[in-house]
N, C-alpha and C. Protein backbone atom coordinates (compact mmCIF):
# COMPACT_ATOMS: atom_id res chain seq x y z
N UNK A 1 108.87 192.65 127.75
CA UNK A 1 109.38 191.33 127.97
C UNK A 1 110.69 191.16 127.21
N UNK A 2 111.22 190.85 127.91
CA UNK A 2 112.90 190.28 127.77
C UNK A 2 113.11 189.52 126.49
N UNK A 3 113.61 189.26 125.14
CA UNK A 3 113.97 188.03 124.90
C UNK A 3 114.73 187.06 125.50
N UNK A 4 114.55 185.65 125.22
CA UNK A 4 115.41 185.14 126.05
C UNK A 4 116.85 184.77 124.82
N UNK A 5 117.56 183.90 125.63
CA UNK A 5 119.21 183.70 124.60
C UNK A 5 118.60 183.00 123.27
N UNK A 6 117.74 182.05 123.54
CA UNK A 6 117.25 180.65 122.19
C UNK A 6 116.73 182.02 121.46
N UNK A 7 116.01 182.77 121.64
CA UNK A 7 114.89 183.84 120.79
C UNK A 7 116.03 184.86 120.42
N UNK A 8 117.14 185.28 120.71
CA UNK A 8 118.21 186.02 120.18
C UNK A 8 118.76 185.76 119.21
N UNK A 9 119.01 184.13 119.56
CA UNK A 9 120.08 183.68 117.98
C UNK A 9 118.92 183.39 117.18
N UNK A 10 117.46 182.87 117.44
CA UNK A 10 116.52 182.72 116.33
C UNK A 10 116.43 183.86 115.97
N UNK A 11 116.48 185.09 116.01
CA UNK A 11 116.58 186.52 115.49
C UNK A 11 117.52 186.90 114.93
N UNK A 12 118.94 186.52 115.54
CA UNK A 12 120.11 186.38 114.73
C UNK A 12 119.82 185.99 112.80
N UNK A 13 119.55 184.82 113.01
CA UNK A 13 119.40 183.96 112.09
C UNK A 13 118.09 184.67 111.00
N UNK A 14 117.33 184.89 111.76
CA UNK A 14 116.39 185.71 110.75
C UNK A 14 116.49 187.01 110.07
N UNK A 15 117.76 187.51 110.47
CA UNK A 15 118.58 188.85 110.51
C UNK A 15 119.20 188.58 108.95
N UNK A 16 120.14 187.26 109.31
CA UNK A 16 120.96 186.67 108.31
C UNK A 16 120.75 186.43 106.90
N UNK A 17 119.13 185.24 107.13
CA UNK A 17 118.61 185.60 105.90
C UNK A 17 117.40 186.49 105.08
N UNK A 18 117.70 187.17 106.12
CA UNK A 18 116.83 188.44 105.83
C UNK A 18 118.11 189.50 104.57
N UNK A 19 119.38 189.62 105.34
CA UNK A 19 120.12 190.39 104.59
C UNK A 19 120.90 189.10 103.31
N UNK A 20 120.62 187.86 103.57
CA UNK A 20 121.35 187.29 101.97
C UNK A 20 119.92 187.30 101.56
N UNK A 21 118.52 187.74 101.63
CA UNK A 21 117.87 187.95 100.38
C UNK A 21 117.59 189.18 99.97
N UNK A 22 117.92 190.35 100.49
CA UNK A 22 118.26 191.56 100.24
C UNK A 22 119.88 191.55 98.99
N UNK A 23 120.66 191.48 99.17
CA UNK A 23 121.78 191.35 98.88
C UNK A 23 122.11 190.81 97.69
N UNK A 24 121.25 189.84 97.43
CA UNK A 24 120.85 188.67 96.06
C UNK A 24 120.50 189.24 95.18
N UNK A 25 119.31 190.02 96.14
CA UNK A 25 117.97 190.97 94.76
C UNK A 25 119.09 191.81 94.46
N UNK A 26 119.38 192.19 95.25
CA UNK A 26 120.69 193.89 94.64
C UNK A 26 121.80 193.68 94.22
N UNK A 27 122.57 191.95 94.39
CA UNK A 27 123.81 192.11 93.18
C UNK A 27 123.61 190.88 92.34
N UNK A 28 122.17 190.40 91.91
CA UNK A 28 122.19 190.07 90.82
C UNK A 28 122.47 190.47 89.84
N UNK A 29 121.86 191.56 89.25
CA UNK A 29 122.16 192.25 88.09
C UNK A 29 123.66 192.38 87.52
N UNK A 30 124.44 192.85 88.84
CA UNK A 30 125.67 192.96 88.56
C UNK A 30 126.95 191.68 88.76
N UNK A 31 126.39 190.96 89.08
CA UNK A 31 126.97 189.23 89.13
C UNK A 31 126.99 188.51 88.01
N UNK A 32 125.79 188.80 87.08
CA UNK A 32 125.35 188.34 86.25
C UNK A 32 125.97 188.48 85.03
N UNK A 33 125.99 189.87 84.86
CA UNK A 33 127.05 190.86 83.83
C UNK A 33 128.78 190.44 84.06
N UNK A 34 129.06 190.58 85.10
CA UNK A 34 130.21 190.55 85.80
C UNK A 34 130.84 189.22 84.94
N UNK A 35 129.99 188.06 86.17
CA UNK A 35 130.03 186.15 85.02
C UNK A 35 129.81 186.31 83.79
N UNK A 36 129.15 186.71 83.43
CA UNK A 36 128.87 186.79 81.73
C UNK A 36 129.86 187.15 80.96
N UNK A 37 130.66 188.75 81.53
CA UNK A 37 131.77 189.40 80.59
C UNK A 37 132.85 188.35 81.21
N UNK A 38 132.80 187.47 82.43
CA UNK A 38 134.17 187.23 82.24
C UNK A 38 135.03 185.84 81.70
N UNK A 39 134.09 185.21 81.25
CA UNK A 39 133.83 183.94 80.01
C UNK A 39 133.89 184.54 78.68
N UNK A 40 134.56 184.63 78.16
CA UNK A 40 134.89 184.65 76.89
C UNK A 40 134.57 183.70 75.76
N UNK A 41 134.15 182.51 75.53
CA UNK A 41 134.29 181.29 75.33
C UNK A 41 133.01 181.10 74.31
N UNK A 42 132.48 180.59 73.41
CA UNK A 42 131.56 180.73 72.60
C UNK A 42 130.85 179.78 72.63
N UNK A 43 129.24 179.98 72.79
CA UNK A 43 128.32 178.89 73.49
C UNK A 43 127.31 179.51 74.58
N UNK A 44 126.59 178.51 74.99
CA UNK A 44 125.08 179.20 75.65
C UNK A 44 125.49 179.33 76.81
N UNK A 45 126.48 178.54 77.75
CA UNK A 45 126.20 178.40 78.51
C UNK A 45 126.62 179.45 79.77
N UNK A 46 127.10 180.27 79.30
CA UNK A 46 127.75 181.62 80.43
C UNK A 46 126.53 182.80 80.10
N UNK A 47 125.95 182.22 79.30
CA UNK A 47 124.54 182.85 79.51
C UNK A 47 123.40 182.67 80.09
N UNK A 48 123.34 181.47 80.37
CA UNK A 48 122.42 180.05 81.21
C UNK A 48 122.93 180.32 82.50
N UNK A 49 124.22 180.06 82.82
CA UNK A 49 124.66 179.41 84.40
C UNK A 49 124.38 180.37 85.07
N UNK A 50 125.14 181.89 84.51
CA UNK A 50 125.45 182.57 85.79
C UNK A 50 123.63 183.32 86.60
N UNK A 51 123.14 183.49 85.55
CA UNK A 51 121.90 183.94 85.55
C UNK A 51 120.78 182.87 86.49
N UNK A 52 120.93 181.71 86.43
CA UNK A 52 120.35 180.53 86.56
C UNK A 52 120.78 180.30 88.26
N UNK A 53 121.89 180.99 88.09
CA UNK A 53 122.50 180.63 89.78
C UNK A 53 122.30 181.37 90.32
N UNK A 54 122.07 183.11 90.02
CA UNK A 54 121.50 183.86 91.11
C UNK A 54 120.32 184.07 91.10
N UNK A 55 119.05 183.44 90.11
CA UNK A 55 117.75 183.30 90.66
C UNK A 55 118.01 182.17 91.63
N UNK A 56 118.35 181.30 91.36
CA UNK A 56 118.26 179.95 92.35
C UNK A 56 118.75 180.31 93.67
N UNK A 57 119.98 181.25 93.87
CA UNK A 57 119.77 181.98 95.53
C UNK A 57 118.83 182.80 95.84
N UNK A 58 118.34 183.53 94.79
CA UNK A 58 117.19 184.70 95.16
C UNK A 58 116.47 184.04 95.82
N UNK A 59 115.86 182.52 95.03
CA UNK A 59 115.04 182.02 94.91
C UNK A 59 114.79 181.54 96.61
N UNK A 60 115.93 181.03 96.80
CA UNK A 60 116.15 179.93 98.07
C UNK A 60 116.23 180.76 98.78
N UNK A 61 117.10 181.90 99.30
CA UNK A 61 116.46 182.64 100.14
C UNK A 61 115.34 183.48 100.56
N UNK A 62 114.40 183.61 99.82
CA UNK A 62 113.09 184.18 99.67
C UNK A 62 112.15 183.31 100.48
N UNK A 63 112.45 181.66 100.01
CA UNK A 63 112.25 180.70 100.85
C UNK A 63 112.23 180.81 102.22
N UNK A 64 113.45 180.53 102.58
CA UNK A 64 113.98 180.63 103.92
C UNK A 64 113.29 182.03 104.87
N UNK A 65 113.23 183.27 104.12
CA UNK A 65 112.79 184.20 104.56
C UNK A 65 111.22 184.12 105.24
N UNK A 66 110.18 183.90 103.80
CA UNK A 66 109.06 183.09 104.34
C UNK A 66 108.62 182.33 105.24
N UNK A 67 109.81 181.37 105.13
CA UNK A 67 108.69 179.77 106.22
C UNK A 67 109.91 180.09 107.56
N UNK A 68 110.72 181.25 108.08
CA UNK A 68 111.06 181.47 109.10
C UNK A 68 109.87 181.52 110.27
N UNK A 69 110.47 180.85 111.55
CA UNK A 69 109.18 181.15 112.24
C UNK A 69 109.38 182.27 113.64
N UNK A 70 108.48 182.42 113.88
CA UNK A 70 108.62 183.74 115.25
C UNK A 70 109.09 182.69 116.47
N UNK A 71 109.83 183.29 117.12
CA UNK A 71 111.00 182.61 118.28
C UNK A 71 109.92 182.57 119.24
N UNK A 72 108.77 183.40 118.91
CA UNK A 72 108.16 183.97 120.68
C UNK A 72 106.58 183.22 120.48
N UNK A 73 105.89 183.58 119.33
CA UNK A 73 104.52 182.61 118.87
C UNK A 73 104.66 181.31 118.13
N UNK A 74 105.90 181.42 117.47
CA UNK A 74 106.06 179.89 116.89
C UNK A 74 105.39 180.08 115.50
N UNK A 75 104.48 180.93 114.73
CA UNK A 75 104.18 181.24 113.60
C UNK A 75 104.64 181.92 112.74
N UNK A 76 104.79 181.80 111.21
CA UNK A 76 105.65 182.70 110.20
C UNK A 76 105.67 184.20 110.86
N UNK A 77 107.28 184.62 110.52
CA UNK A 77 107.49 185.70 111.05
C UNK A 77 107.25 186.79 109.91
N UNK A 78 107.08 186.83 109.04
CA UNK A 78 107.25 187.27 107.88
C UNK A 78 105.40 187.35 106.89
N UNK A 79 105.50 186.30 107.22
CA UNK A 79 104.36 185.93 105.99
C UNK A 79 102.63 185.97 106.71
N UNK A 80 101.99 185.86 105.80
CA UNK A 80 100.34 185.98 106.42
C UNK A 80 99.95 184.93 106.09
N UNK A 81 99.03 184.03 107.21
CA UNK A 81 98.33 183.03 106.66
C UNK A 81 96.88 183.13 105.97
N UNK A 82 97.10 182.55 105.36
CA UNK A 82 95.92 182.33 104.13
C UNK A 82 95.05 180.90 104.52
N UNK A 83 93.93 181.10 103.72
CA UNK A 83 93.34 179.80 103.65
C UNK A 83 94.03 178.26 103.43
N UNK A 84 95.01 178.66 102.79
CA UNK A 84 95.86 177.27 102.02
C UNK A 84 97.03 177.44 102.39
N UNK A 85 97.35 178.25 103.58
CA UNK A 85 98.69 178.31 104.50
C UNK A 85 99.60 179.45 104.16
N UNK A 86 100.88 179.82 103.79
CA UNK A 86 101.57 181.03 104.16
C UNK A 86 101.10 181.65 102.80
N UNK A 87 101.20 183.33 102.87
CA UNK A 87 100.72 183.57 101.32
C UNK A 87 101.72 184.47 100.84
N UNK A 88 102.70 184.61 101.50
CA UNK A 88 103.81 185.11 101.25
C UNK A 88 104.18 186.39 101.81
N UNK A 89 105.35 187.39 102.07
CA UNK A 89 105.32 188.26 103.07
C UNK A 89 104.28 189.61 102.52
N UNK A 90 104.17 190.03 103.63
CA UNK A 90 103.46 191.27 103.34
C UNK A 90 103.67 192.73 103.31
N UNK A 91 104.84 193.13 103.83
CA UNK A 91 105.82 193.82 103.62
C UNK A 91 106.82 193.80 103.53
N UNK A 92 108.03 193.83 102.92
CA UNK A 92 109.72 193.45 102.76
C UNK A 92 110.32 193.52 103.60
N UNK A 93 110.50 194.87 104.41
CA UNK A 93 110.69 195.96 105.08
C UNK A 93 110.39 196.02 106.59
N UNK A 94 109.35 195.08 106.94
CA UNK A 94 108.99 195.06 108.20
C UNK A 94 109.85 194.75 109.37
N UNK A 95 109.56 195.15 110.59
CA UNK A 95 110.48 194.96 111.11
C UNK A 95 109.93 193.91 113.11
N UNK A 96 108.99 193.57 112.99
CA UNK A 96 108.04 192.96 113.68
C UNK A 96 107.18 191.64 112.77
N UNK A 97 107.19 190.78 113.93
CA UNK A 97 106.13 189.40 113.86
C UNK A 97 105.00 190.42 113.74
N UNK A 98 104.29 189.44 112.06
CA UNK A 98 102.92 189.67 112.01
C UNK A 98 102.06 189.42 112.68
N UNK A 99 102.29 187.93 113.51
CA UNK A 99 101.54 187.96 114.62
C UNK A 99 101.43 188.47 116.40
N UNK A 100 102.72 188.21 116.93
CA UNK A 100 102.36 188.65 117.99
C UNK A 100 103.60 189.70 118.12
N UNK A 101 103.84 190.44 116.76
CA UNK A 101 104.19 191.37 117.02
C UNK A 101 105.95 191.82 118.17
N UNK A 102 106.59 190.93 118.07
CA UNK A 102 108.23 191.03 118.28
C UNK A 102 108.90 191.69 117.35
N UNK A 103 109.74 192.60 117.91
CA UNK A 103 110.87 193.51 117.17
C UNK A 103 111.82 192.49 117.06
N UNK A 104 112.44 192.95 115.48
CA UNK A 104 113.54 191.90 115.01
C UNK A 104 114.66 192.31 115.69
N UNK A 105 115.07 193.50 115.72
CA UNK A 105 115.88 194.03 116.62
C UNK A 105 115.19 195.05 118.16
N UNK A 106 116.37 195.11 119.09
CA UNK A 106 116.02 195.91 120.66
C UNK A 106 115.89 197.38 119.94
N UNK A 107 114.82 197.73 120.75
CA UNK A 107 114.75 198.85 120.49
C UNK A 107 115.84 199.86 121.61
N UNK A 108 116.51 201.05 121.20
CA UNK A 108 117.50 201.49 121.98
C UNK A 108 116.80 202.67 122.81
């Protein structure tokens, strides 16, 4: 079965923040250091901010990643439901709806 155009760009989009929460996890470390050495200035706070601002994207896109929903079942694309609702993803890496099973990308 075909996707249709609406289920393309909702894949688009799940593509998107799929790779800014990839991207986050992997140049925090070095964002962090980066902001840090390049304040000079004496005080807490270039130790606070910069650090503080790339959990808070990690954070928010991890979000977004989670409560994404499948274009084709309408349920988390990502995550497993639990008794008390999403329980968070179950593999990072995956590349298919847990539930009814849609490729994020065409297969060639």
């Amino acid at each position: 079965m075909k996707p249709t155009e609406a289920q393309i760009k909702a894949l688009q989009r799940i593509i998107l923040w799929r790779r800014i929460h990839w991207l986050s996890f992997v140049l925090s470390l070095p964002a962090v250091l980066i902001l840090t050495g390049a304040f000079q200035k004496p005080g807490w706070w270039p130790y606070v901010i910069p650090p503080a601002l790339t959990i808070g994207v990690y954070a928010f896109s991890w979000y977004r990643v989670n409560r994404v929903r499948c274009p084709r079942c309408g349920d988390f694309f990502f995550a497993q439901r639990g008794p008390f609702g999403p329980m968070g993803t179950n593999f990072p890496l995956q590349r298919r709806c847990r539930h009814c099973g849609m490729a994020i990308r065409r297969s060639n």
